[in-house]
Each structure stands twice: as C-alpha cells, then as structure tokens.
Protein backbone atom coordinates (compact mmCIF):
# COMPACT_ATOMS: atom_id res chain seq x y z
CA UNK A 1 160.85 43.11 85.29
CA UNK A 2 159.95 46.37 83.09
CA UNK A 3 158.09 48.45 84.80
CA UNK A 4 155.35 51.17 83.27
CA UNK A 5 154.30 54.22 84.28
CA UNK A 6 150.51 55.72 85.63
CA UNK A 7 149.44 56.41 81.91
CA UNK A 8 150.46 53.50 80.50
CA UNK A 9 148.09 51.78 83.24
CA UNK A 10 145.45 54.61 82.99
CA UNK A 11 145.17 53.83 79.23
CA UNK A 12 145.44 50.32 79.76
CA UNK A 13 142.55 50.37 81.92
CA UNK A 14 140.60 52.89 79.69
CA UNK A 15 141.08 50.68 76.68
CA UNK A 16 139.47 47.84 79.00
CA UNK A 17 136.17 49.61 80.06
CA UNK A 18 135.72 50.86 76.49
CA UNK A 19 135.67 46.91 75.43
CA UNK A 20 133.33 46.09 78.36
CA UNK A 21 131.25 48.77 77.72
CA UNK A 22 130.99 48.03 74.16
CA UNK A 23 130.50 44.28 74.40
CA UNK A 24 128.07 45.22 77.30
CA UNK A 25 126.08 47.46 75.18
CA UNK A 26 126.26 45.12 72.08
CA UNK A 27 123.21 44.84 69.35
CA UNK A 28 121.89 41.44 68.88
CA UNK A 29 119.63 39.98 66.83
CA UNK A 30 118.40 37.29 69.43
CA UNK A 31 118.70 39.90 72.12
CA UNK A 32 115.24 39.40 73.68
CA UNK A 33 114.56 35.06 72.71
CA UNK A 34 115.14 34.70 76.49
CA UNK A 35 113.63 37.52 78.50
CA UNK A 36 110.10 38.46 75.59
CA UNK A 37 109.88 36.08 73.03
CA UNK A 38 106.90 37.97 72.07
CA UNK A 39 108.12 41.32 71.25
CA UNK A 40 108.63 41.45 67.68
CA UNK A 41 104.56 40.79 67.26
CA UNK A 42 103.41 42.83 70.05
CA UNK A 43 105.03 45.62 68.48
CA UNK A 44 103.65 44.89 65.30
CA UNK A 45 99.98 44.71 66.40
CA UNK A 46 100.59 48.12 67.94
CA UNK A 47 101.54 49.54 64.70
CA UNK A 48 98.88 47.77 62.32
CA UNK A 49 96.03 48.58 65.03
CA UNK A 50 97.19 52.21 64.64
CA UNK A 51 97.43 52.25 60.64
CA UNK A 52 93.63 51.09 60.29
CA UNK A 53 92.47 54.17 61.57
CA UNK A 54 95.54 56.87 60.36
CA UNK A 55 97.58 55.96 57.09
CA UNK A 56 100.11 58.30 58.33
CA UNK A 57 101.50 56.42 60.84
CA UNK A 58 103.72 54.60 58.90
CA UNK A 59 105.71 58.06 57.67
CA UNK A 60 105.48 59.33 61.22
CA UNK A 61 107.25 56.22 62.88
CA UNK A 62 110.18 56.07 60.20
CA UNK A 63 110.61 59.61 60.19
CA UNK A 64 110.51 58.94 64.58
CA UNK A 65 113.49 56.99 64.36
CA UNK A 66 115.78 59.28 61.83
CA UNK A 67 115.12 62.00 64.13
CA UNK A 68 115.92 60.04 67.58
CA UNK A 69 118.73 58.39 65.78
CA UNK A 70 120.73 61.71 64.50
CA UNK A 71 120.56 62.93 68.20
CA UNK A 72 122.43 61.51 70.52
CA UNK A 73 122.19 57.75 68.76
CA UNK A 74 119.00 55.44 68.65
CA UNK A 75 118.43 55.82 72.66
CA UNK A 76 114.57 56.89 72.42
CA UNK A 77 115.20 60.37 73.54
CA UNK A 78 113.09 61.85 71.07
CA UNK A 79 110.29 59.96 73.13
CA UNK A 80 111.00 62.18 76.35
CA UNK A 81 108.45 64.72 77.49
CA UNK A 82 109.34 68.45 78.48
CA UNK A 83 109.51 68.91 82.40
CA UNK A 84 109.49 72.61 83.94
CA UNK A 85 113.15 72.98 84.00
CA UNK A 86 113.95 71.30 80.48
CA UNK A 87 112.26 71.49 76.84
CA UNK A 88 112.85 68.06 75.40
CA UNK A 89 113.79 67.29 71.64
CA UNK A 90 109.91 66.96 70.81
CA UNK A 91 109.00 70.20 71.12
CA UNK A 92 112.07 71.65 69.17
CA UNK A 93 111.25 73.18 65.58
CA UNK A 94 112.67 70.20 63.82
CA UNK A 95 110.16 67.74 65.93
CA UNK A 96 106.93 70.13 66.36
CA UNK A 97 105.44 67.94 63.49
CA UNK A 98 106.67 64.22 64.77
CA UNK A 99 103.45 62.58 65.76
CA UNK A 100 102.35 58.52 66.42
CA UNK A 101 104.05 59.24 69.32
CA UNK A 102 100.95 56.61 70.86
CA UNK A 103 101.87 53.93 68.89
CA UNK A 104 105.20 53.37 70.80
CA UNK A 105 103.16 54.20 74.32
CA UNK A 106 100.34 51.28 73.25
CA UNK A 107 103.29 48.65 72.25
CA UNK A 108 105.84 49.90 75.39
CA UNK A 109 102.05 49.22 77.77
CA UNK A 110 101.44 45.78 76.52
CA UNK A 111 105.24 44.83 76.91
CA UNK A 112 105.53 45.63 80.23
CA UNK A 113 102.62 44.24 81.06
CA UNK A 114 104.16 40.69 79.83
CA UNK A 115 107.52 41.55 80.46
CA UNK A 116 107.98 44.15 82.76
CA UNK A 117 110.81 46.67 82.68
CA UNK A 118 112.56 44.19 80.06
CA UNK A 119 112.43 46.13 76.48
CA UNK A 120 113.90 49.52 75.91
CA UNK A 121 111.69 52.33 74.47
CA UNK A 122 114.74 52.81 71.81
CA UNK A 123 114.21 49.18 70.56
CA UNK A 124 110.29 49.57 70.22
CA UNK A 125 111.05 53.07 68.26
CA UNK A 126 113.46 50.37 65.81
CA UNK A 127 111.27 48.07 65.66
CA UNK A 128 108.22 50.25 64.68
CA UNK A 129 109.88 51.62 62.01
CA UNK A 130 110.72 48.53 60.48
CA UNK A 131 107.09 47.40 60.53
CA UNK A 132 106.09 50.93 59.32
CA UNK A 133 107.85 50.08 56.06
CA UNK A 134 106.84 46.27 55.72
CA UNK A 135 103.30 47.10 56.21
CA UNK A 136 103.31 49.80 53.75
CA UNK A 137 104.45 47.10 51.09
CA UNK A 138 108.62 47.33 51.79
CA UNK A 139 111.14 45.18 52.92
CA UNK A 140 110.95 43.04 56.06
CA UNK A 141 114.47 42.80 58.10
CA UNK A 142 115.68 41.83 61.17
CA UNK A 143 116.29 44.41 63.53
CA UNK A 144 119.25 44.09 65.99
CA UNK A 145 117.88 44.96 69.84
CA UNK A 146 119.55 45.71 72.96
CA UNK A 147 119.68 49.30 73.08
CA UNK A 148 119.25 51.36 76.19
CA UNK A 149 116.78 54.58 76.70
CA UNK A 150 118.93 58.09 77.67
CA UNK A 151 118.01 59.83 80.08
CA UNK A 152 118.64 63.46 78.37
CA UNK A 153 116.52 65.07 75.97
CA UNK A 154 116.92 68.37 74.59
CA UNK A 155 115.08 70.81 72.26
CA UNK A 156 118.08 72.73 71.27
CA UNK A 157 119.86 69.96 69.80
CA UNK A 158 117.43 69.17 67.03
CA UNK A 159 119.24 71.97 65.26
CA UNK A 160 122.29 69.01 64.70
CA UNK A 161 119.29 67.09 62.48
CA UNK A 162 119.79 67.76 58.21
CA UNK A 163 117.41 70.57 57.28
CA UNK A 164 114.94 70.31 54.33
CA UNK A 165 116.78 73.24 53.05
CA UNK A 166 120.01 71.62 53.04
CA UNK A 167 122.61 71.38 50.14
CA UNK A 168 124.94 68.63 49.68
CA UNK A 169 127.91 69.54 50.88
CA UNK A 170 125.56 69.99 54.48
CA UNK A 171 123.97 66.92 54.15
CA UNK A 172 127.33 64.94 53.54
CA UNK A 173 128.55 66.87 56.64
CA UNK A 174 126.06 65.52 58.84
CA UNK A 175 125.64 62.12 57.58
CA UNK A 176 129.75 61.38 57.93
CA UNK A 177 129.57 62.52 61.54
CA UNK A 178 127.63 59.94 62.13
CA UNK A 179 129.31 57.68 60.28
CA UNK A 180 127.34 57.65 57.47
CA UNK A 181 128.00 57.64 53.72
CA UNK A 182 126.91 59.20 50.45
CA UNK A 183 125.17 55.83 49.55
CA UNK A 184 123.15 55.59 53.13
CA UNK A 185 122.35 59.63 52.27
CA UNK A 186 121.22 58.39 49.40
CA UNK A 187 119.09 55.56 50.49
CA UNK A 188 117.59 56.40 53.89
CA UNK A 189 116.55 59.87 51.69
CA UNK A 190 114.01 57.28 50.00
CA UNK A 191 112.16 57.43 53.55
CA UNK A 192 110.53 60.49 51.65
CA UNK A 193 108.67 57.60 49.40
CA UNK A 194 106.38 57.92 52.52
CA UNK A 195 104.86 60.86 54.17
CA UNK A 196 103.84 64.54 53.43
CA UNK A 197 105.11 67.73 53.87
CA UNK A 198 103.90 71.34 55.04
CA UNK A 199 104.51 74.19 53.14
CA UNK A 200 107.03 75.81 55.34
CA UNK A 201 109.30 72.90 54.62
CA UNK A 202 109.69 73.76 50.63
CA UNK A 203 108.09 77.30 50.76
CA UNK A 204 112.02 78.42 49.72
CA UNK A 205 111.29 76.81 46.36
CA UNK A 206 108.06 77.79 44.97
CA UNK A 207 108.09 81.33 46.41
CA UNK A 208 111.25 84.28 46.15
CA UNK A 209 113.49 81.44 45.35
CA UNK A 210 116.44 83.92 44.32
CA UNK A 211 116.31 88.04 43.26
CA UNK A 212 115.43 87.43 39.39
CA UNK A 213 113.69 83.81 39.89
CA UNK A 214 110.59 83.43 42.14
CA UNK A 215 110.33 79.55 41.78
CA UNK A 216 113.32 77.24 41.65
CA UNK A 217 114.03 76.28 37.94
CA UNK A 218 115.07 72.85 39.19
CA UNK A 219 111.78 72.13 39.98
CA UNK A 220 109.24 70.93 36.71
CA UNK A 221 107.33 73.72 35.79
CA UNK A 222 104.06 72.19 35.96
CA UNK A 223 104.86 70.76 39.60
CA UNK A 224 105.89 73.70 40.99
CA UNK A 225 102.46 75.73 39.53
CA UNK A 226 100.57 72.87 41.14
CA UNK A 227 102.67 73.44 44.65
CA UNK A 228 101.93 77.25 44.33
CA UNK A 229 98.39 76.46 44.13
CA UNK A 230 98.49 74.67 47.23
CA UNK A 231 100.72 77.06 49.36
CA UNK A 232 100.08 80.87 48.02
CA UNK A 233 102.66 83.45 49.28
CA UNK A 234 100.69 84.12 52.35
CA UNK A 235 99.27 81.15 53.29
CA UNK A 236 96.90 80.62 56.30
CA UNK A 237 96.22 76.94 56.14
CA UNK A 238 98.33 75.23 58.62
CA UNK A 239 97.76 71.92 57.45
CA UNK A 240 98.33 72.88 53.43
CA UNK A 241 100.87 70.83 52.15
CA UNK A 242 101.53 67.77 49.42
CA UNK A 243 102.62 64.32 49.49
CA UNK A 244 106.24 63.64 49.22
CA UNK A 245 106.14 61.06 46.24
CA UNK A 246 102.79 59.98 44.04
CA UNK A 247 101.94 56.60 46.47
CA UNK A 248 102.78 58.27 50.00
CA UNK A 249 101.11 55.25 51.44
CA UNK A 250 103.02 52.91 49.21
CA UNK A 251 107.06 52.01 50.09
CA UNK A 252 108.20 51.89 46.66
CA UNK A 253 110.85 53.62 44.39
CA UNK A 254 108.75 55.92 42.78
CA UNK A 255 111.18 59.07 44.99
CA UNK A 256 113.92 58.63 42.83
CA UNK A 257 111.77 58.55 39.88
CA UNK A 258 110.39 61.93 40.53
CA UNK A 259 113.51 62.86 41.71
CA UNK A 260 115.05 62.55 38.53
CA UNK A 261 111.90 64.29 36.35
CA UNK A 262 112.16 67.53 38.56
CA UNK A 263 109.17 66.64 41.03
CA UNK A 264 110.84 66.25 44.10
CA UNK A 265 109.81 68.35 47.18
CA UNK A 266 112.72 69.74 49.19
CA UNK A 267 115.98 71.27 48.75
CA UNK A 268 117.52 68.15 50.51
CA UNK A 269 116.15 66.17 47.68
CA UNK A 270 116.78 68.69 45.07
CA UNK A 271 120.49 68.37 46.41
CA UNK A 272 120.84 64.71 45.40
CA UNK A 273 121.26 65.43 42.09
CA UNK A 274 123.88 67.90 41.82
CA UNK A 275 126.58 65.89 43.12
CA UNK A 276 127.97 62.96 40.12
CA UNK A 277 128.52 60.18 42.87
CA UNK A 278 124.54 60.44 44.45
CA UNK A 279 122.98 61.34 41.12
CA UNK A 280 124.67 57.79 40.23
CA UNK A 281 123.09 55.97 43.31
CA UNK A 282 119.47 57.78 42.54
CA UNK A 283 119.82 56.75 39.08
CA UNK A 284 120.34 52.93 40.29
CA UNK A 285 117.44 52.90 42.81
CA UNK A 286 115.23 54.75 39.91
CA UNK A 287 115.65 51.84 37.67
CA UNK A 288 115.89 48.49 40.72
CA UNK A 289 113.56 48.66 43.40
CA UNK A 290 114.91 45.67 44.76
CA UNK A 291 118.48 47.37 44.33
CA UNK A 292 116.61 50.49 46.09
CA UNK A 293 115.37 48.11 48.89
CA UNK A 294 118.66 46.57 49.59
CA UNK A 295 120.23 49.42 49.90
CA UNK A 296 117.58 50.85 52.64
CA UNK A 297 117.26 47.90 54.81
CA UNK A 298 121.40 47.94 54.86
CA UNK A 299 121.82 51.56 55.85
CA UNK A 300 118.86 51.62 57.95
CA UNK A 301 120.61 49.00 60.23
CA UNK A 302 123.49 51.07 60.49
CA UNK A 303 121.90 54.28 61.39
CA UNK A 304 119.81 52.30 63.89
CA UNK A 305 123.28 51.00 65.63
CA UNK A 306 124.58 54.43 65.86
CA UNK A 307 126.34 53.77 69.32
CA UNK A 308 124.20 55.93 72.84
CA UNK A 309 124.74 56.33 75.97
CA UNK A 310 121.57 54.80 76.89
CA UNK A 311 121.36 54.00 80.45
CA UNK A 312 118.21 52.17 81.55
CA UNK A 313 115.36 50.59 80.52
CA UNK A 314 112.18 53.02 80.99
CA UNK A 315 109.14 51.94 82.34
CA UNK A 316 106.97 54.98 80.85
CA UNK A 317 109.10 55.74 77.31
CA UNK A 318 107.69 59.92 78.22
CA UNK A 319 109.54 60.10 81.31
CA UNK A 320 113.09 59.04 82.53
CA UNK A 321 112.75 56.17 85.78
C-alpha cells in the first residue's frame, strides 16, 4: 500500500473543511421557505413604512449594502455599534454619512419577534436594498439568503472602500480584489441614479481643481457654475450639497446620460469615461435601460455573495450576541 506523508494528509484535510465550510455557508434562494416564510414582506413593509416619511431611504439602504459588502463581505458589520475599546466601521469617515440605519433595526424587531434568532442582520441589509431599488421604480430580483453576521467591525478599514475621488486605475484595483469586473464597476456605479451628495465629496472639482484650472474642465460649464453656487470655497452649510442624477428618487438610467453630457458629480464617475472598455458599457446603459437594469441586478448579486466570515445570527443587528 503507498503510503503519504503529514502534508499530504494536512492538505487533504484542509481541502475538506474548505468544502464543508463552503457548502455550509452556501447562498440560497429558498434559504428561509422552512424556518420564516414571511421574511421577504416583513422586510419590505419595513422599508416602504420608512420611505413615506424620508425619500432618502432608498439611497441610504443601497449605498448600506456597498459599503458593508466591500468590507469584510456582506456579513452586516457595517450595522455594528462602537463599544469603549473599539470604533466600528460606522463611525469611520467613509460611513459618517450612512444613515436608515432604523430601517434594518424595525425589520430585524418584527423578525425575531416571528422567528426568533432565525434571519441574519446581513440578509435583511440584502434584502433592503433590493426593495430600496424596486420601490423607487427598478428592477425586482431574487436575493440569495443565508449569510451570517461578523462579529468584527472596524472604523479603520473603511479606508479599503473606493473613494469619490478615485481614478480608474483605483477603482479597477478595488473592484478586482473583490472579484469584481469593469462591467459590475460599471453597473453597480449606476447606484448614484439615487441619492445626494455633500460638498466635501466633489469639492476637488468645482474648487482649485489643478494650479492653472480652478474647476475641472470635464465637468459642463454650466453644471459646474450651478455646483459653485451651491458649495462656495468656504462653505458653512453642512448639509449643502446636490442630487447625484436629475430623478434622485427615481431608479432609472438617466446617470449614464449625464455622465456622458459632462454632469456627473464625482471623480469616480468622472473616471468612467476615460477608460475605452467602461466608456463602452456607459454608452450601452445610456441608450437601454433595460440593458442598464440587467446588468445591475446581475452584478449586484455578485457583490452581495462576496464570501464572510460571518459567524452567528444576531439578535440585536448593533451589537454582536
């Protein structure tokens, strides 16, 4: 009989919990038919109870799950509350301006109380977001569920999430190491066809843009005198800002549009364009919503399967059990 060594075993072995693991940790579309039948529209109540009274919920709950997703994979840490000894991904620079944060609490409260300590904060987070973009007039898809909530949270890794200032060759960077491509860039950057943005997130455009060019002359020249007029040099208003397409309510194509006349908002959108291969794909989704739409729903179910290390299910989706 042959007989093989301690590493051979070791990897044998290794290779064997990595399957279990995997096929233990497994997304599924039926996931929860069993155990909460219900939570697809208990989720969705929570999120059309909340946009009746703030029409920026829908922006705040897709942007929730790009920004739990890029750190650490879709386990809900971006939920987690600071504690005296650790400041949690929430409260780091990136995340000051995440908000909705209730939504997830008021749908996480009524699932537990019909089926307790059963669905993950991470799914709810998923699941939200979808309903974020149906209800704002986008496409409807079926999330896959079974994810687990992490247990670590922490403010200094929000620097790993793409900066509005980012060029292309950054954004590429951090998309592919998440296994990502230049088409989901592309797409999931049509989030911005919801939402609004502060000042401080495009103030590098409209003001000392480079030594002989105080404006970027990317940007339309009418648009950028109209963002000027909103944030001044030295502005004071905190909440100053503008809209990050014309419908900001609306989930539509009208980004790439914009995009493509000069009128978008940040650098990272700016940055689409000067690369042949995206200017392509923002070309496409400019002329085909529904070519737009297909594109989002696919890429937004592989960012939301980025693999975790999710461990539990929390009972509270601010603090770890």
């Amino acid at each position: 009989m042959a007989s093989c060594n301690l590493s051979s075993i070791l990897l044998g072995l290794f290779v064997l919990a990595v399957i279990r693991f995997n096929e233990a940790n497994a997304l599924s579309s039926n996931y929860y038919d069993q155990t909460c039948p219900n939570v697809e529209s208990t989720v969705t109540n929570a999120v059309k109870k909340a946009m009746l009274n703030d029409r920026t919920v829908p922006a705040a709950l897709l942007r929730m799950q790009f920004h739990d997703c890029f750190i650490r994979g879709c386990d809900g840490s971006v939920l987690l509350n600071s504690t005296t000894n650790n400041q949690a991904e929430k409260d780091g620079p990136p995340n000051i301006s995440l908000h909705a944060f209730y939504v997830i609490d008021n749908a996480k409260k009524a699932l537990e109380a019909a089926c307790p300590g059963t669905v993950s904060c991470a799914d709810i987070v998923a699941l939200a977001a979808r309903d974020a973009v149906h209800l704002s007039g986008g496409p409807h898809w079926v999330v896959p569920t079974g994810r687990k909530d992490g247990r670590i949270s922490k403010a200094l890794e929000t620097r790993q999430l793409p900066a509005p200032t980012s060029n292309i060759s950054q954004l590429e960077q951090s998309f592919a190491q998440r296994g990502l491509s230049m088409e989901d860039l592309v797409a999931l950057s049509g989030g911005h066809t919801l939402g609004f943005a502060h000042c401080s997130s495009f103030q590098n455009r409209i003001h000392n843009f480079a030594t002989k060019q105080d404006v970027d002359p990317s940007m339309e020249r009418s648009f950028a005198a109209s963002l000027r007029n909103v944030c001044p040099m030295h502005n004071k208003v905190r909440a100053a800002g503008a809209n990050l397409d014309s419908s900001p309510t609306i989930f539509d194509n009208q980004y790439y549009k914009l995009l493509l006349e000069g009128k978008s908002i940040f650098t990272s959108d700016q940055a689409l364009i000067t690369n042949p291969t995206t200017k392509t794909l923002v070309t496409k989704f400019a002329n085909s919503r529904e070519e737009f739409e297909k594109a989002f729903v696919e890429s937004m179910i592989k960012m939301s399967s980025i693999p975790c290390g999710g461990q539990e299910v929390r009972l509270n989706c601010r603090w770890v059990n």
